[in-house]
Structure formats: C-alpha cells, structure tokens
Protein backbone atom coordinates (compact mmCIF):
# COMPACT_ATOMS: atom_id res chain seq x y z
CA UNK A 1 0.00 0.00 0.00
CA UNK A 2 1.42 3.66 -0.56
CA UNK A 3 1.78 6.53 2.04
CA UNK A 4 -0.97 8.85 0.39
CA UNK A 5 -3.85 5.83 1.19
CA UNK A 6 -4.06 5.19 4.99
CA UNK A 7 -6.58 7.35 6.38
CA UNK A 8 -5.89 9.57 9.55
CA UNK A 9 -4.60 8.31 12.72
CA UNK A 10 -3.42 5.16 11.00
CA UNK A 11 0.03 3.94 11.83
CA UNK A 12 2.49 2.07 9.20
CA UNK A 13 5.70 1.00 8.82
CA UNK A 14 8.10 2.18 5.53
CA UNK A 15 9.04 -0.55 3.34
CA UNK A 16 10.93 1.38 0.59
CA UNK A 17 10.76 4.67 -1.44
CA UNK A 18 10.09 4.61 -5.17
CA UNK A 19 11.15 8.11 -6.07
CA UNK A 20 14.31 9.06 -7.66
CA UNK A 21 17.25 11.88 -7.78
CA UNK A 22 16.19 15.28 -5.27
CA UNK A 23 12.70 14.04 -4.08
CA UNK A 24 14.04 10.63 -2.58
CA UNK A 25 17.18 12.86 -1.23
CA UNK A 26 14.13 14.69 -0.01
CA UNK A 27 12.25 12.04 1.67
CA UNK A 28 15.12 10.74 2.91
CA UNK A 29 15.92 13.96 5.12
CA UNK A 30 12.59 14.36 6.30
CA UNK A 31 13.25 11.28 8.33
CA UNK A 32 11.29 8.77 6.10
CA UNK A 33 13.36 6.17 6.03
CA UNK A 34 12.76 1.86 5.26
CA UNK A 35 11.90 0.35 8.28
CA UNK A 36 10.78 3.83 10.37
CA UNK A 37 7.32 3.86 12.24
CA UNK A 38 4.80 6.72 10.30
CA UNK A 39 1.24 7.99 11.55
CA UNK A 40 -0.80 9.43 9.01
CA UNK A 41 -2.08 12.90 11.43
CA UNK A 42 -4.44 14.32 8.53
CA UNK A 43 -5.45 15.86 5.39
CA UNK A 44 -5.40 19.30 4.25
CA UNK A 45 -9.08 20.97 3.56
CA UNK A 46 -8.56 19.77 -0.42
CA UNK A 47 -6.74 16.50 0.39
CA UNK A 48 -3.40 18.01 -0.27
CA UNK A 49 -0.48 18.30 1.18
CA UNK A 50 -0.62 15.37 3.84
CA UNK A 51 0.79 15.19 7.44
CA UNK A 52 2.74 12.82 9.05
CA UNK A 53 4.67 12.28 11.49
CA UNK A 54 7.66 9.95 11.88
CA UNK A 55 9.75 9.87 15.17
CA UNK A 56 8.93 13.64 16.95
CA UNK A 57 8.57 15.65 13.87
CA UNK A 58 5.42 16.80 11.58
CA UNK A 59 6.07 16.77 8.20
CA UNK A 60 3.78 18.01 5.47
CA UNK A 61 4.61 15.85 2.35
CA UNK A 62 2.36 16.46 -1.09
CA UNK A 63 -0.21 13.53 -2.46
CA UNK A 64 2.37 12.94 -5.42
CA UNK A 65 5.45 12.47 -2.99
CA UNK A 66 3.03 10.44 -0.60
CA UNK A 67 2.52 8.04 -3.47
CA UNK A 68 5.78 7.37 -4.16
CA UNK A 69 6.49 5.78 -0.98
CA UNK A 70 5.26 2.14 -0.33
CA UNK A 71 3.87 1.18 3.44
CA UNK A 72 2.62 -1.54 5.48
CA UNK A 73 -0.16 -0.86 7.20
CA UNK A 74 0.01 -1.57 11.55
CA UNK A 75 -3.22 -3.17 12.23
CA UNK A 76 -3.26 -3.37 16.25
CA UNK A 77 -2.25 0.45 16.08
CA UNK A 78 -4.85 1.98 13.89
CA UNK A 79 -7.18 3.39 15.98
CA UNK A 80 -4.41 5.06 18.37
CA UNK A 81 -4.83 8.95 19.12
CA UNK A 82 -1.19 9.75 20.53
C-alpha cells in the first residue's frame, strides 16, 4: 500500500521509497526512512499536502510524494490517538 492511502490516525511501517534523484534525497531527510514507524495525522481541507509524522517531527509531504512511498499498514495500532 502507498503513504498517500491510509486514512488519519493510521500507523504504518516504511518498506521502501520509489522516487528518484532530489525528491528521494528529499524524503530521505525528512526522516522517512525503510523500516521507520509513520502515523498518518491528517489531510489538508482539499486532500493536499498530507501530514505525518515519523519519530517527533510533523512533516507536510504532497499527495504525489506520498505516493511514491510504499507502506505496510500496523493493524493493532490503527485506531491510536497519541
């Protein structure tokens, strides 16, 4: 499943990044790395930008980056309101 599909308050784990050149460089320095814990927080008004938040930090990220990034979704951690 990709980033830009869990709904809010969801929690998943990064698998891998499928962009390229600057905006995996990007992505990368933002903190979303393989393996790193991710809560979808919410969507803007018109669905776009997105924001998450990995480790301490809120990041907004836009729908096309979002997509680029593939997830698996935590089950038992769905419903959590940190």
């Amino acid at each position: 499943m990709k980033l830009d599909q869990l709904h809010p308050h969801q929690h998943a784990i990064i698998l891998q990044h499928h962009a390229e050149g600057a905006i995996r460089q990007r992505l990368m320095d933002l903190g979303l790395l393989p393996q790193t814990l991710i809560k979808l927080v919410r969507y803007a008004p018109f669905g776009d930008p997105i924001q998450v938040k990995v480790g301490r930090a809120s990041v907004s990220l836009r729908i096309a980056e979002a997509k680029m990034v593939s997830v698996e979704l935590l089950e038992n951690r769905a419903e959590s309101k940190e």
